[in-house]
PDB file of N, CA and C in Angstrom:
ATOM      1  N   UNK A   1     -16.140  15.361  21.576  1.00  0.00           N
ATOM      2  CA  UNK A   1     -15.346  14.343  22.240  1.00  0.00           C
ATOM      3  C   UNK A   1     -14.164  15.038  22.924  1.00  0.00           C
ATOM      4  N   UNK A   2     -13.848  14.678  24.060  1.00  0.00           N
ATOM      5  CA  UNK A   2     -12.847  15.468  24.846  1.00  0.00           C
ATOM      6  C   UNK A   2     -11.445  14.432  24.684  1.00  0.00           C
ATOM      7  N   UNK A   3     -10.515  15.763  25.189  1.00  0.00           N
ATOM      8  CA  UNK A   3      -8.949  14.871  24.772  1.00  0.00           C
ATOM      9  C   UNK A   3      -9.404  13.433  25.480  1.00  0.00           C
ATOM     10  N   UNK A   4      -9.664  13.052  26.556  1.00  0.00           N
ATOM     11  CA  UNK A   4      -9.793  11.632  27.374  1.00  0.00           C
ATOM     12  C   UNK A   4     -10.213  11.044  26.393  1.00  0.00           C
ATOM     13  N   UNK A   5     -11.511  11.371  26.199  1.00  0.00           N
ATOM     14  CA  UNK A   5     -11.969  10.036  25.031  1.00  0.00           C
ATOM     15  C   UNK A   5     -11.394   9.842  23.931  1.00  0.00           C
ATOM     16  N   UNK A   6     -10.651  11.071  23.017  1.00  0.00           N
ATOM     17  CA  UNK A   6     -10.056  10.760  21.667  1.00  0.00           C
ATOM     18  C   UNK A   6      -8.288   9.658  21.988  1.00  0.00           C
ATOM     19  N   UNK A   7      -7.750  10.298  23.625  1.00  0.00           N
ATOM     20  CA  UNK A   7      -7.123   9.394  23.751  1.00  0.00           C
ATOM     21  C   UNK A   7      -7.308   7.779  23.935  1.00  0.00           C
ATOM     22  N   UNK A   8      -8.219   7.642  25.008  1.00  0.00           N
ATOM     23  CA  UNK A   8      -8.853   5.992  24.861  1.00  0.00           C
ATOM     24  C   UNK A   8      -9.148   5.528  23.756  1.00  0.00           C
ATOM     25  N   UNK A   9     -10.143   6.227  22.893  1.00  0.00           N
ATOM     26  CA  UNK A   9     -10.404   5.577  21.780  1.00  0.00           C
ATOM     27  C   UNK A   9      -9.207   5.315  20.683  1.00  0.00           C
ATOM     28  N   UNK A  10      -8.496   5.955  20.587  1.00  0.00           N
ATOM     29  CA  UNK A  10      -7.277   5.634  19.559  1.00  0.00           C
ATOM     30  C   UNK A  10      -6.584   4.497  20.082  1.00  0.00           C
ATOM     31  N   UNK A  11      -6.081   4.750  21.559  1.00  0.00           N
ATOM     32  CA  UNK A  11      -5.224   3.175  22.269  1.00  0.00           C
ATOM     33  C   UNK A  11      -6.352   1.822  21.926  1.00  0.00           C
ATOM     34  N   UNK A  12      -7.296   2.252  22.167  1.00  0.00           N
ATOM     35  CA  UNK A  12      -8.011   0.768  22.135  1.00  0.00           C
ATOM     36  C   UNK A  12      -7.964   0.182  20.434  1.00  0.00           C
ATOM     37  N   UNK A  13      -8.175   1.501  19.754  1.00  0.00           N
ATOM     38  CA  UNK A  13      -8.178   1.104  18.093  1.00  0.00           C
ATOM     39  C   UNK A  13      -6.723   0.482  17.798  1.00  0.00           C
ATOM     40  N   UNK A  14      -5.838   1.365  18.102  1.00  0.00           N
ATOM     41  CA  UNK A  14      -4.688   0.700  18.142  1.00  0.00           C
ATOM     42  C   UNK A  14      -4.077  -0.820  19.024  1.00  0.00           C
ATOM     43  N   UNK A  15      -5.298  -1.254  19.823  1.00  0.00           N
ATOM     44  CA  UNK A  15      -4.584  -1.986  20.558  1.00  0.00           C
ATOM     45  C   UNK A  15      -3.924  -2.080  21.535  1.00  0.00           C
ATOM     46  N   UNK A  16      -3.629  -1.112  22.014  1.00  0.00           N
ATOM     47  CA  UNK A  16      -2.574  -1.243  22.872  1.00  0.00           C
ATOM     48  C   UNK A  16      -3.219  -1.213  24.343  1.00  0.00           C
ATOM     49  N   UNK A  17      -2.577  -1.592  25.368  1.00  0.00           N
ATOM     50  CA  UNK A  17      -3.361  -1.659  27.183  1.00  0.00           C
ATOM     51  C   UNK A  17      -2.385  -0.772  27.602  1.00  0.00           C
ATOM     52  N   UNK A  18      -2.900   0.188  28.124  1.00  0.00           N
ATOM     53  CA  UNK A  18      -2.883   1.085  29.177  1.00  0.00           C
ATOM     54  C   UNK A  18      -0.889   1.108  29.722  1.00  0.00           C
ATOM     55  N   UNK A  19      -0.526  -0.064  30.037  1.00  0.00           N
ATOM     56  CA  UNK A  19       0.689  -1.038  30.167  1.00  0.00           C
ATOM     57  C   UNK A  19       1.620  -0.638  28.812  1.00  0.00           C
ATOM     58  N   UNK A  20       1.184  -0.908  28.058  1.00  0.00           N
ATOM     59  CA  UNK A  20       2.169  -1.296  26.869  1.00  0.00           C
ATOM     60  C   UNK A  20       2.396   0.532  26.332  1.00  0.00           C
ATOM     61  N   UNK A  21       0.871   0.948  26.460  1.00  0.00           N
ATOM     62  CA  UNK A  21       1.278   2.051  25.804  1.00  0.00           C
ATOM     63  C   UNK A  21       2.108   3.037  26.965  1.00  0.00           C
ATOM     64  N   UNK A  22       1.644   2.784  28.237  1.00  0.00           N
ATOM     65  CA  UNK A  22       3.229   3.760  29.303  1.00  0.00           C
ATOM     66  C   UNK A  22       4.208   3.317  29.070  1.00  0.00           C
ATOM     67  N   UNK A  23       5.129   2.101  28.345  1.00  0.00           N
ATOM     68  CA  UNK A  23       5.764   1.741  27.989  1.00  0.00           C
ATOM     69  C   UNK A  23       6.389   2.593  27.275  1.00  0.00           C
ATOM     70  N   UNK A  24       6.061   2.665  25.794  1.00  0.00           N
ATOM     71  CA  UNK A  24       6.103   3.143  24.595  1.00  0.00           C
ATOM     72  C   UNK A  24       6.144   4.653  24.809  1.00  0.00           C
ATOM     73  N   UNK A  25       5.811   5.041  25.838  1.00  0.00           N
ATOM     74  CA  UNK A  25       5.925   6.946  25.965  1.00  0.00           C
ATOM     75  C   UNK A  25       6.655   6.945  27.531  1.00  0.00           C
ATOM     76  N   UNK A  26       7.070   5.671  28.270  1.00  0.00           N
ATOM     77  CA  UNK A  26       7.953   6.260  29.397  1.00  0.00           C
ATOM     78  C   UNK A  26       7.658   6.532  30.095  1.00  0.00           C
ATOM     79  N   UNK A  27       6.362   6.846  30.584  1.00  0.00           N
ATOM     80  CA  UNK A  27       5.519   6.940  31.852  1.00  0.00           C
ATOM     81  C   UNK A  27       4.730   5.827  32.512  1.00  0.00           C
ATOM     82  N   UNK A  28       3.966   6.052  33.765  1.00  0.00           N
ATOM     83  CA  UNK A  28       3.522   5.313  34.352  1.00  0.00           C
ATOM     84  C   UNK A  28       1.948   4.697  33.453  1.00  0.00           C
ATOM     85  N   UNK A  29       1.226   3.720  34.045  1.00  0.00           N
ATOM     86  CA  UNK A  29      -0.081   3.184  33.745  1.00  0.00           C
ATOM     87  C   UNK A  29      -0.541   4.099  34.670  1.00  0.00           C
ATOM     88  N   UNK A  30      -0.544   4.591  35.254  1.00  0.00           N
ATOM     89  CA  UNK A  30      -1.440   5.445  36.559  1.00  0.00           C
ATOM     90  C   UNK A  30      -1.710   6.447  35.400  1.00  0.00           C
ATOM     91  N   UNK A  31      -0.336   7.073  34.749  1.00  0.00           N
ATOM     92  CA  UNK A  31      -1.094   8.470  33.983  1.00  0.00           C
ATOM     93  C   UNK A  31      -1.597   8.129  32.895  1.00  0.00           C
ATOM     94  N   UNK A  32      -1.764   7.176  31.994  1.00  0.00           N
ATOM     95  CA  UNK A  32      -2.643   6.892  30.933  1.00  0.00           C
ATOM     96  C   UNK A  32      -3.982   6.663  31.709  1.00  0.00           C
ATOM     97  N   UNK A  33      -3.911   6.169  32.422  1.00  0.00           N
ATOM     98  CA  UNK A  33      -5.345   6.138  33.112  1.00  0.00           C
ATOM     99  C   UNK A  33      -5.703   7.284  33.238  1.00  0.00           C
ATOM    100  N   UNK A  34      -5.175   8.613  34.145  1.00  0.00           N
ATOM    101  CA  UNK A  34      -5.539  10.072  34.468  1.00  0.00           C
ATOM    102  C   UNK A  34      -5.965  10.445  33.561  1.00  0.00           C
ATOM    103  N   UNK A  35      -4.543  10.576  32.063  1.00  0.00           N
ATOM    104  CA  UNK A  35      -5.474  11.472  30.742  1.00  0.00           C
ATOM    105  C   UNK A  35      -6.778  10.514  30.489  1.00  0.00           C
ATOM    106  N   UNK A  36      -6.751   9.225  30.505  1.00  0.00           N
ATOM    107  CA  UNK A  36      -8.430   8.831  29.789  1.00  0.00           C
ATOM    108  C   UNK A  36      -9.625   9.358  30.937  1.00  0.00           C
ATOM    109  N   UNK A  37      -9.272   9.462  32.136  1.00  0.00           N
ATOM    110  CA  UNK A  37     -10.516   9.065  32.311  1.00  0.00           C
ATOM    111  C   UNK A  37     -10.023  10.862  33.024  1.00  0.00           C
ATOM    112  N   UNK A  38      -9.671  11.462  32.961  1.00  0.00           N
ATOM    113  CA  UNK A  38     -10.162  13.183  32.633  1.00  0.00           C
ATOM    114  C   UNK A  38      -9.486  13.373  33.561  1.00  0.00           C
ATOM    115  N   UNK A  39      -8.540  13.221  34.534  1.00  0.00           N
ATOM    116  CA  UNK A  39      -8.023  13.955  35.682  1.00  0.00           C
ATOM    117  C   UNK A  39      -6.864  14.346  35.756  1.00  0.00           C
ATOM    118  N   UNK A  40      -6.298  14.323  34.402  1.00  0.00           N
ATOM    119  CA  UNK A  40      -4.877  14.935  33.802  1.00  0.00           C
ATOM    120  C   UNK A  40      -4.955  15.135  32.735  1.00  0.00           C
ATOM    121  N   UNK A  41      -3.714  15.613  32.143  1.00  0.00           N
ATOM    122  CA  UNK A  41      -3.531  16.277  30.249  1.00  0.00           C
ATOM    123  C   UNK A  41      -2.050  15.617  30.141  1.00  0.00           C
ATOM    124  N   UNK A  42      -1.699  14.637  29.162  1.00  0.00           N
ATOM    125  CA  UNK A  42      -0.288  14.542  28.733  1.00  0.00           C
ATOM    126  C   UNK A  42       0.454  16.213  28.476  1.00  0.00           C
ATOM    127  N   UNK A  43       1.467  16.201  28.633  1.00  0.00           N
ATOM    128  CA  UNK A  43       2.373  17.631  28.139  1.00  0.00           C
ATOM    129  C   UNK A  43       2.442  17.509  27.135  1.00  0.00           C
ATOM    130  N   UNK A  44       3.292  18.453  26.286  1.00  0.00           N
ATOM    131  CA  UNK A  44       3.287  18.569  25.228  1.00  0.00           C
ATOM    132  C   UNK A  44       3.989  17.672  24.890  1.00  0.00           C
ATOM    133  N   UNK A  45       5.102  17.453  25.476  1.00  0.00           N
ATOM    134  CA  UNK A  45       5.899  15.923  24.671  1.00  0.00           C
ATOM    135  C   UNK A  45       5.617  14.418  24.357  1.00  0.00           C
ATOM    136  N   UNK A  46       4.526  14.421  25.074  1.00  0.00           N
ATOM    137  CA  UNK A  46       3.757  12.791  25.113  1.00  0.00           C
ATOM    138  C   UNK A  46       2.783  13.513  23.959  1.00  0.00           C
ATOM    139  N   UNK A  47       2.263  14.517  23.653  1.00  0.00           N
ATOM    140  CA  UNK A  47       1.092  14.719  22.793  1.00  0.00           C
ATOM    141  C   UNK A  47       1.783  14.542  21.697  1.00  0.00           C
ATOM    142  N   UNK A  48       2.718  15.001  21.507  1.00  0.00           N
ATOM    143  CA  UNK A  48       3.764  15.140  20.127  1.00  0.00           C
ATOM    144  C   UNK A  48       4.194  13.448  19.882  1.00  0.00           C
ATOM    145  N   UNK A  49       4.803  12.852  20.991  1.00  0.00           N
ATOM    146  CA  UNK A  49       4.931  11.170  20.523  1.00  0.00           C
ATOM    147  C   UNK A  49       2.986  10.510  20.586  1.00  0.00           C
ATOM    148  N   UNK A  50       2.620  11.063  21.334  1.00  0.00           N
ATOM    149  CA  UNK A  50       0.849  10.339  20.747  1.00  0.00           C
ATOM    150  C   UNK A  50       0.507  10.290  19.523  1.00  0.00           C
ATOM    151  N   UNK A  51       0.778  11.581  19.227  1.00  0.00           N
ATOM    152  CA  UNK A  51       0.597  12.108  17.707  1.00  0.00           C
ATOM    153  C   UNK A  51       1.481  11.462  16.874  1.00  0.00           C
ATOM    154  N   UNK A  52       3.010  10.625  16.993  1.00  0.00           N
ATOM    155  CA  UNK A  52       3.341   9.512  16.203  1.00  0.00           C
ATOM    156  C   UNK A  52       3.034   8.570  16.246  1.00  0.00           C
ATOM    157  N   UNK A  53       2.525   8.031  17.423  1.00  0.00           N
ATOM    158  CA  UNK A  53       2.637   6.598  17.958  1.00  0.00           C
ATOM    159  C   UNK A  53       1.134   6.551  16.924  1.00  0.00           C
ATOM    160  N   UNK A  54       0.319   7.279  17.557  1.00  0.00           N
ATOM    161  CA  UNK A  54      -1.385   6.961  16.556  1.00  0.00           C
ATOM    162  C   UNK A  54      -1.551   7.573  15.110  1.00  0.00           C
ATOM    163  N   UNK A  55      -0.062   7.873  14.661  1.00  0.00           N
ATOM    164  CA  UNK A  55       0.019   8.537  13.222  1.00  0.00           C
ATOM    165  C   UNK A  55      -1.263   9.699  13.145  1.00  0.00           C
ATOM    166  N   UNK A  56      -1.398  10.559  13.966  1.00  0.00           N
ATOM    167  CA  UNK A  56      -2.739  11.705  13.642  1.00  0.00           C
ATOM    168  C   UNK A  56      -1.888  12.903  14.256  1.00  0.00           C
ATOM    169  N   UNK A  57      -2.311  14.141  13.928  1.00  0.00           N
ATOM    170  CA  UNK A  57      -2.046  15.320  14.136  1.00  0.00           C
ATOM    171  C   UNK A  57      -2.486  15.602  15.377  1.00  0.00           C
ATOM    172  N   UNK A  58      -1.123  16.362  16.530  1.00  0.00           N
ATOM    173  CA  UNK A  58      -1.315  16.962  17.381  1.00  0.00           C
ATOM    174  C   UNK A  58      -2.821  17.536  17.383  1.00  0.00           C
ATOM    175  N   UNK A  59      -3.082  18.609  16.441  1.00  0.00           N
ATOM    176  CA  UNK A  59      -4.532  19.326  16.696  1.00  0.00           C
ATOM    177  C   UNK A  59      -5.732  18.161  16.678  1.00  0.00           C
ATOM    178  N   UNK A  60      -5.374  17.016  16.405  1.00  0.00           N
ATOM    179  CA  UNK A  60      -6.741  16.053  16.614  1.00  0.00           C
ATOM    180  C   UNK A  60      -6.532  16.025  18.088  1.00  0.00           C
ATOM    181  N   UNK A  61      -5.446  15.738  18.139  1.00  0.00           N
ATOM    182  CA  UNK A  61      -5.503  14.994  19.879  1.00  0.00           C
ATOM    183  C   UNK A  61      -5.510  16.044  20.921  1.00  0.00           C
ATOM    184  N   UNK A  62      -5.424  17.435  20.554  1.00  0.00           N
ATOM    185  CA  UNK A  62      -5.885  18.359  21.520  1.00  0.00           C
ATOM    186  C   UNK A  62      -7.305  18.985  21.129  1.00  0.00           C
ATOM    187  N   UNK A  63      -7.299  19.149  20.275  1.00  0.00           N
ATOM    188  CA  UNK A  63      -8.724  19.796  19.812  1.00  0.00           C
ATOM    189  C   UNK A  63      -9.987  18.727  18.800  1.00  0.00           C
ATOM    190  N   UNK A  64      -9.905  17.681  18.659  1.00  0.00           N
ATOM    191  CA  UNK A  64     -10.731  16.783  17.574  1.00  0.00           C
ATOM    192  C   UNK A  64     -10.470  17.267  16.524  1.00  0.00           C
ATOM    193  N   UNK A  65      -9.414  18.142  16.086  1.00  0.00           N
ATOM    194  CA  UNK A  65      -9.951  18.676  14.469  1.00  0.00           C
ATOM    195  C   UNK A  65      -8.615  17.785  13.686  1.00  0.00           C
ATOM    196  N   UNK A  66      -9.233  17.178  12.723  1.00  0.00           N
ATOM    197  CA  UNK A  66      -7.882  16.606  11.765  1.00  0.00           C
ATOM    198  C   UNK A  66      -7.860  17.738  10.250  1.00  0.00           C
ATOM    199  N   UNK A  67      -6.355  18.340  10.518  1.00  0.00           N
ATOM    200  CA  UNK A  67      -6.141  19.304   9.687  1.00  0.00           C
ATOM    201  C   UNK A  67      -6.032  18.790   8.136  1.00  0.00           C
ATOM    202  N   UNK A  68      -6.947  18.738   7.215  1.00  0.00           N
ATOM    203  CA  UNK A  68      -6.640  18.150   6.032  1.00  0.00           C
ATOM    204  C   UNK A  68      -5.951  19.210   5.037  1.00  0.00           C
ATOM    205  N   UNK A  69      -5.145  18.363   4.722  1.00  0.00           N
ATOM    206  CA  UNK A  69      -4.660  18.668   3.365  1.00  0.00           C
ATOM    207  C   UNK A  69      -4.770  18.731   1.928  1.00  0.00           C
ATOM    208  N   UNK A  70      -5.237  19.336   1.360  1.00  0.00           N
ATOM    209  CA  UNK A  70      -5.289  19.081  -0.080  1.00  0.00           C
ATOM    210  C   UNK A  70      -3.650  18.739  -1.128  1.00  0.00           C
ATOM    211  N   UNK A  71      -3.887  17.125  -0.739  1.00  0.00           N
ATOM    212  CA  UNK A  71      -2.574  16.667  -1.847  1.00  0.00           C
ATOM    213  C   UNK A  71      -2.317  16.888  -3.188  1.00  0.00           C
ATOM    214  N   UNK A  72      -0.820  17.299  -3.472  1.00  0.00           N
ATOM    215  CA  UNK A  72      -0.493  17.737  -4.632  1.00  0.00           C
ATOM    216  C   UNK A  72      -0.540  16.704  -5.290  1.00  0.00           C
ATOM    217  N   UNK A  73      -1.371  16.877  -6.838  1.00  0.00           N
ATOM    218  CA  UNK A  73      -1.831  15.732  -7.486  1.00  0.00           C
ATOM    219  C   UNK A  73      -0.353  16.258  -8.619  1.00  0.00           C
ATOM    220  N   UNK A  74       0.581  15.484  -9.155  1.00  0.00           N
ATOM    221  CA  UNK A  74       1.659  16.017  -9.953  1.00  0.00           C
ATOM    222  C   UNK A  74       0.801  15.668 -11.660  1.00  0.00           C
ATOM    223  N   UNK A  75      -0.298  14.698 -11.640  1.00  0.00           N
ATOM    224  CA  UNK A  75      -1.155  14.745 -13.356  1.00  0.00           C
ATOM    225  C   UNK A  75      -2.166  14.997 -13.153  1.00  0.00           C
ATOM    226  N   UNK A  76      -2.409  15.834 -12.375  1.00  0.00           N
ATOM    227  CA  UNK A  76      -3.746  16.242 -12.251  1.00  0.00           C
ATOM    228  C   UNK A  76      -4.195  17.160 -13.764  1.00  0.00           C
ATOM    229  N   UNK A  77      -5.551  16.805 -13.918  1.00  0.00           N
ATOM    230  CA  UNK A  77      -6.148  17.600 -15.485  1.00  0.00           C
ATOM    231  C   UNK A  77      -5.391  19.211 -14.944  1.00  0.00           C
ATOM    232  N   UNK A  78      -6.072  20.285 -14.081  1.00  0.00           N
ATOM    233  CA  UNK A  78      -5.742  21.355 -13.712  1.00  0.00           C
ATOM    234  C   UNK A  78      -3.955  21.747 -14.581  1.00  0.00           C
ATOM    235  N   UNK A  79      -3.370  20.909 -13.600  1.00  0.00           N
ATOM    236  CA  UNK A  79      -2.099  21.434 -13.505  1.00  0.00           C
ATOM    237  C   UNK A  79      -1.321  20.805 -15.360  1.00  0.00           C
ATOM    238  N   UNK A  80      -1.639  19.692 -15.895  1.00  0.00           N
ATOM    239  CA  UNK A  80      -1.993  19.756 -17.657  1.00  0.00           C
ATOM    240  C   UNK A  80      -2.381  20.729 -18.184  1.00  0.00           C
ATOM    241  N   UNK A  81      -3.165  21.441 -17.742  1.00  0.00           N
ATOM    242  CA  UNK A  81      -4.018  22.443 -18.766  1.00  0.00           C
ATOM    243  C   UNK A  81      -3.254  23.427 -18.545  1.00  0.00           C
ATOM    244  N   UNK A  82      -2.703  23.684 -17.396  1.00  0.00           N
ATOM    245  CA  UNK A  82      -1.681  24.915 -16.850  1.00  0.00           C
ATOM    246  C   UNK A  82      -0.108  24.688 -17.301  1.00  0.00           C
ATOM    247  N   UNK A  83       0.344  23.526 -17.771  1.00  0.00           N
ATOM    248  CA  UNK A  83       0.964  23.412 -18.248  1.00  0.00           C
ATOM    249  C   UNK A  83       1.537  23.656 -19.889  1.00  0.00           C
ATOM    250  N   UNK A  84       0.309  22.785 -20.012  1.00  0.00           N
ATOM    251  CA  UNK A  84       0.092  23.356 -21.719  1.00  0.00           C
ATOM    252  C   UNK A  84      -0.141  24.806 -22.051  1.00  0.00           C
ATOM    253  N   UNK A  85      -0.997  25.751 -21.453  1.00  0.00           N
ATOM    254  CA  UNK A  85      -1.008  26.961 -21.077  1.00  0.00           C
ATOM    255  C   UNK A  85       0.009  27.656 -21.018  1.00  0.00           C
ATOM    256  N   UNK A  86       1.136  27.190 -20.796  1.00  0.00           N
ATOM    257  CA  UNK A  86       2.317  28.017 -20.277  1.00  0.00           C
ATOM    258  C   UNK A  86       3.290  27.721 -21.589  1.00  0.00           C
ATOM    259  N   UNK A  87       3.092  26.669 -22.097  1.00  0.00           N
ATOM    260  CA  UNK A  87       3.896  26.388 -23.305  1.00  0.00           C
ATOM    261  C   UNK A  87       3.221  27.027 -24.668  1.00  0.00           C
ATOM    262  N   UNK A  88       2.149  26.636 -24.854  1.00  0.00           N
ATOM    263  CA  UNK A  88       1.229  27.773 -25.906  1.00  0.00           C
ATOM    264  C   UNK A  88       1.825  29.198 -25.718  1.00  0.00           C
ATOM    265  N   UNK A  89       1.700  30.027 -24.668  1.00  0.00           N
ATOM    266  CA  UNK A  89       2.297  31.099 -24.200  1.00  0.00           C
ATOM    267  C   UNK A  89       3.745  31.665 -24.684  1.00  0.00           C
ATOM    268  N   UNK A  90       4.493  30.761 -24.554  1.00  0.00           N
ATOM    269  CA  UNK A  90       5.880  29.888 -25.104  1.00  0.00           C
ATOM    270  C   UNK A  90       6.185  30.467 -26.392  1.00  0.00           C
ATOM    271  N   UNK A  91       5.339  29.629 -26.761  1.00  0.00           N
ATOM    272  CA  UNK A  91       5.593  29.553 -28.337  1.00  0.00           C
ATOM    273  C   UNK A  91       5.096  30.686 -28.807  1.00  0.00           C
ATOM    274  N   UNK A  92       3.269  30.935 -28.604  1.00  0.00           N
ATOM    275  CA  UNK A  92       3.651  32.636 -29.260  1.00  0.00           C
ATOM    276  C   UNK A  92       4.258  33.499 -28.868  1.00  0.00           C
ATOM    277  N   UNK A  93       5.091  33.572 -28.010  1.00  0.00           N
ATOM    278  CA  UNK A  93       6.389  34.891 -27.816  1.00  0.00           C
ATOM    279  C   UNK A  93       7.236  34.280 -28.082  1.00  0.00           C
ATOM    280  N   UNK A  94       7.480  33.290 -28.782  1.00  0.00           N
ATOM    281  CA  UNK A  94       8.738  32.771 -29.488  1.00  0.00           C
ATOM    282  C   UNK A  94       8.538  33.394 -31.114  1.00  0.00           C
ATOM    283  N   UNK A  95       7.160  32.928 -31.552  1.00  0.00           N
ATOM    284  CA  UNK A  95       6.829  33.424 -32.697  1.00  0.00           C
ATOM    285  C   UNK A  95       7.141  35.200 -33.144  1.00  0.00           C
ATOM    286  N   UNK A  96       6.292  35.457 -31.771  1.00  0.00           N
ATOM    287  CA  UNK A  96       6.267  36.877 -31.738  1.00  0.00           C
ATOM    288  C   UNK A  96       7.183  37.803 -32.099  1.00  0.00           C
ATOM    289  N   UNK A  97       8.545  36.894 -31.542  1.00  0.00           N
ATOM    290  CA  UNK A  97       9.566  37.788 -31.447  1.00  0.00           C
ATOM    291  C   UNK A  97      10.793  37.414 -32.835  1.00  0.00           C
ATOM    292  N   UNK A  98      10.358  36.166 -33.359  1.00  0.00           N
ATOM    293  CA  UNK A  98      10.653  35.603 -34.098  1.00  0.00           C
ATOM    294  C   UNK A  98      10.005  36.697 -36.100  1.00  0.00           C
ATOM    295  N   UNK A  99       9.117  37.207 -35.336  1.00  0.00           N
ATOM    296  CA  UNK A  99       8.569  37.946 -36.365  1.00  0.00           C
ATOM    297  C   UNK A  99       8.514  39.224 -35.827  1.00  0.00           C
ATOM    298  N   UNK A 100       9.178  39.882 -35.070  1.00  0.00           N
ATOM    299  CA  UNK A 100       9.713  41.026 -34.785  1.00  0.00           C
ATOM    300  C   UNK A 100      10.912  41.359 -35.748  1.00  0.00           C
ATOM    301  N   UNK A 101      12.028  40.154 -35.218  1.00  0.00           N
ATOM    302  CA  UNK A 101      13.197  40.471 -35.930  1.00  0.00           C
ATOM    303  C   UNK A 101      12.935  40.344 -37.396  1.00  0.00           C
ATOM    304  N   UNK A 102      12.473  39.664 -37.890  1.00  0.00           N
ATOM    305  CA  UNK A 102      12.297  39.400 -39.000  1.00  0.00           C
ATOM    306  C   UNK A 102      11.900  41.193 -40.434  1.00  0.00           C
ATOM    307  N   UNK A 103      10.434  41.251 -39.158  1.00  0.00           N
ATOM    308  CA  UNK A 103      10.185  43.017 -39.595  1.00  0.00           C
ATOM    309  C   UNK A 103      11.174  43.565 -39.953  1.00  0.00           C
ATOM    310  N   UNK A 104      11.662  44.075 -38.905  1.00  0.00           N
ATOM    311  CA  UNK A 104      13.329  44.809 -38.544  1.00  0.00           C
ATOM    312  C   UNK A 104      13.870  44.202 -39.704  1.00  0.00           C
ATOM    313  N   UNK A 105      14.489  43.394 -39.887  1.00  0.00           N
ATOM    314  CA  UNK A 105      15.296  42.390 -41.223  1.00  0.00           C
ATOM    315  C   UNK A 105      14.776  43.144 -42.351  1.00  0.00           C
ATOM    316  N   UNK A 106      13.905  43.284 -42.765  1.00  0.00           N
ATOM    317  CA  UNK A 106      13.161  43.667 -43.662  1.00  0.00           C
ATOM    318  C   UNK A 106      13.212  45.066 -44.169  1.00  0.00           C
ATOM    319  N   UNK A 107      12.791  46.022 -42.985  1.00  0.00           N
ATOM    320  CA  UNK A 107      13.338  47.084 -43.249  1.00  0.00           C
ATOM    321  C   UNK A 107      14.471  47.739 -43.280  1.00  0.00           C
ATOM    322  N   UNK A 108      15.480  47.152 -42.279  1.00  0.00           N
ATOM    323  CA  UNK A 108      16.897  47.412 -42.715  1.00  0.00           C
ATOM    324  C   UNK A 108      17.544  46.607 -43.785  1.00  0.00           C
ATOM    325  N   UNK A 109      16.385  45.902 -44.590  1.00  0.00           N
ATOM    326  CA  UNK A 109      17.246  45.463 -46.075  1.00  0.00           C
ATOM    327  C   UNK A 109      16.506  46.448 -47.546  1.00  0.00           C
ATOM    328  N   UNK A 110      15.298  46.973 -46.521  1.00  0.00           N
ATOM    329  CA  UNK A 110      14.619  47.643 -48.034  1.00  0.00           C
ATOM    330  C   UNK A 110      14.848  49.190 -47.637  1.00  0.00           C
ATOM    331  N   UNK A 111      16.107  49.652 -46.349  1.00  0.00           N
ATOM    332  CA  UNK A 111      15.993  50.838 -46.650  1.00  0.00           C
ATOM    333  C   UNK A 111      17.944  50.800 -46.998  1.00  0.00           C
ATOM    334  N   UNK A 112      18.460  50.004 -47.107  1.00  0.00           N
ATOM    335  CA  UNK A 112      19.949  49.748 -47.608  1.00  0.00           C
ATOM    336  C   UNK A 112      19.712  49.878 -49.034  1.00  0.00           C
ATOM    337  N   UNK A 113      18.954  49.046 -49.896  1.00  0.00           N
ATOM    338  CA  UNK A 113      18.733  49.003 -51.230  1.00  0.00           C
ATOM    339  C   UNK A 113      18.181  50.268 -51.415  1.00  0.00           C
ATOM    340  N   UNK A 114      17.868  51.012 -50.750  1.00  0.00           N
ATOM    341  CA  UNK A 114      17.074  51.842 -51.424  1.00  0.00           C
ATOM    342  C   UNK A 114      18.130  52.970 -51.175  1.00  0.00           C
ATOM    343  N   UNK A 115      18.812  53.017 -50.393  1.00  0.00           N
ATOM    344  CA  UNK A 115      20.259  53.787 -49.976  1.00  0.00           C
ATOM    345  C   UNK A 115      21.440  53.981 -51.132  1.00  0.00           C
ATOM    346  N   UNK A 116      21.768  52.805 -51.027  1.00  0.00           N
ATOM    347  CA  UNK A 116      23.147  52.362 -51.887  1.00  0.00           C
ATOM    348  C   UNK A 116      22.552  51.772 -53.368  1.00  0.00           C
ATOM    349  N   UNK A 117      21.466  52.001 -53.854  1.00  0.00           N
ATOM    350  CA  UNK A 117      21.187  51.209 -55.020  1.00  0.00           C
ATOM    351  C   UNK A 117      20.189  51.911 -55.888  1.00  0.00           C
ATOM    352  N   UNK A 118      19.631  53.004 -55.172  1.00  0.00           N
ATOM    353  CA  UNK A 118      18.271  53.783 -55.523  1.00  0.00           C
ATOM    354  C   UNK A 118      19.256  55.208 -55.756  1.00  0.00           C
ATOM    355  N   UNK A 119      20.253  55.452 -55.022  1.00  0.00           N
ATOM    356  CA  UNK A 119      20.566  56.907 -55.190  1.00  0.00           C
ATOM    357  C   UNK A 119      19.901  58.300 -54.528  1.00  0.00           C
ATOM    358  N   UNK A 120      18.925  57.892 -53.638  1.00  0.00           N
ATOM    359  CA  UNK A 120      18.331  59.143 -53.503  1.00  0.00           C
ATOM    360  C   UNK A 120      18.256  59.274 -52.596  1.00  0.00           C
TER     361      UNK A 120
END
């Protein structure tokens, strides 16, 4: 489908006549007619308000392609499991280190006693 037709077809989906929509972008009905029926190209600044006025992405209305996005899901299972993941993680290097010092504790209490209390 060429820019002409993706433009016609959106004004008509939307409603709008030829009239209303030079209105709405400030130009004549002569050039909505040109871009539909192939004997002109809006500039870039009418493509950029096309692209609001018909809520779709510039690259549809120059090229047909609608750029999708993959939306950030904020409870998505994935990003739960990656969450929990990161807290498990958490906790055993909380543990970890929690029983590091502890070691340490240990031996600087069984080599004091054995210092000051053992004699040798």
């Amino acid at each position: 489908m060429s820019i002409s037709e993706r433009l016609q077809k959106l004004r008509k989906h939307e409603g709008y006549s030829q009239e209303q929509l030079a209105e709405k972008l400030g130009v004549t009905r002569q050039a909505i007619s040109k871009w539909e029926s192939n004997q002109g190209n809006p500039d870039i600044n009418n493509i950029i308000k096309l692209s609001e006025i018909y809520n779709v992405s510039t690259d549809y209305l120059l090229k047909g392609e609608e750029q999708i996005s993959k939306p950030i899901e904020i409870n998505s299972k994935e990003n739960k499991e990656n969450i929990k993941s990161g807290k498990t993680f958490n906790k055993l290097l909380f543990i970890a280190g929690i029983s590091a010092i502890a070691i340490l504790f240990l031996f600087t209490f069984t080599f004091l006693i054995k210092t000051f209390l053992g004699g040798h």
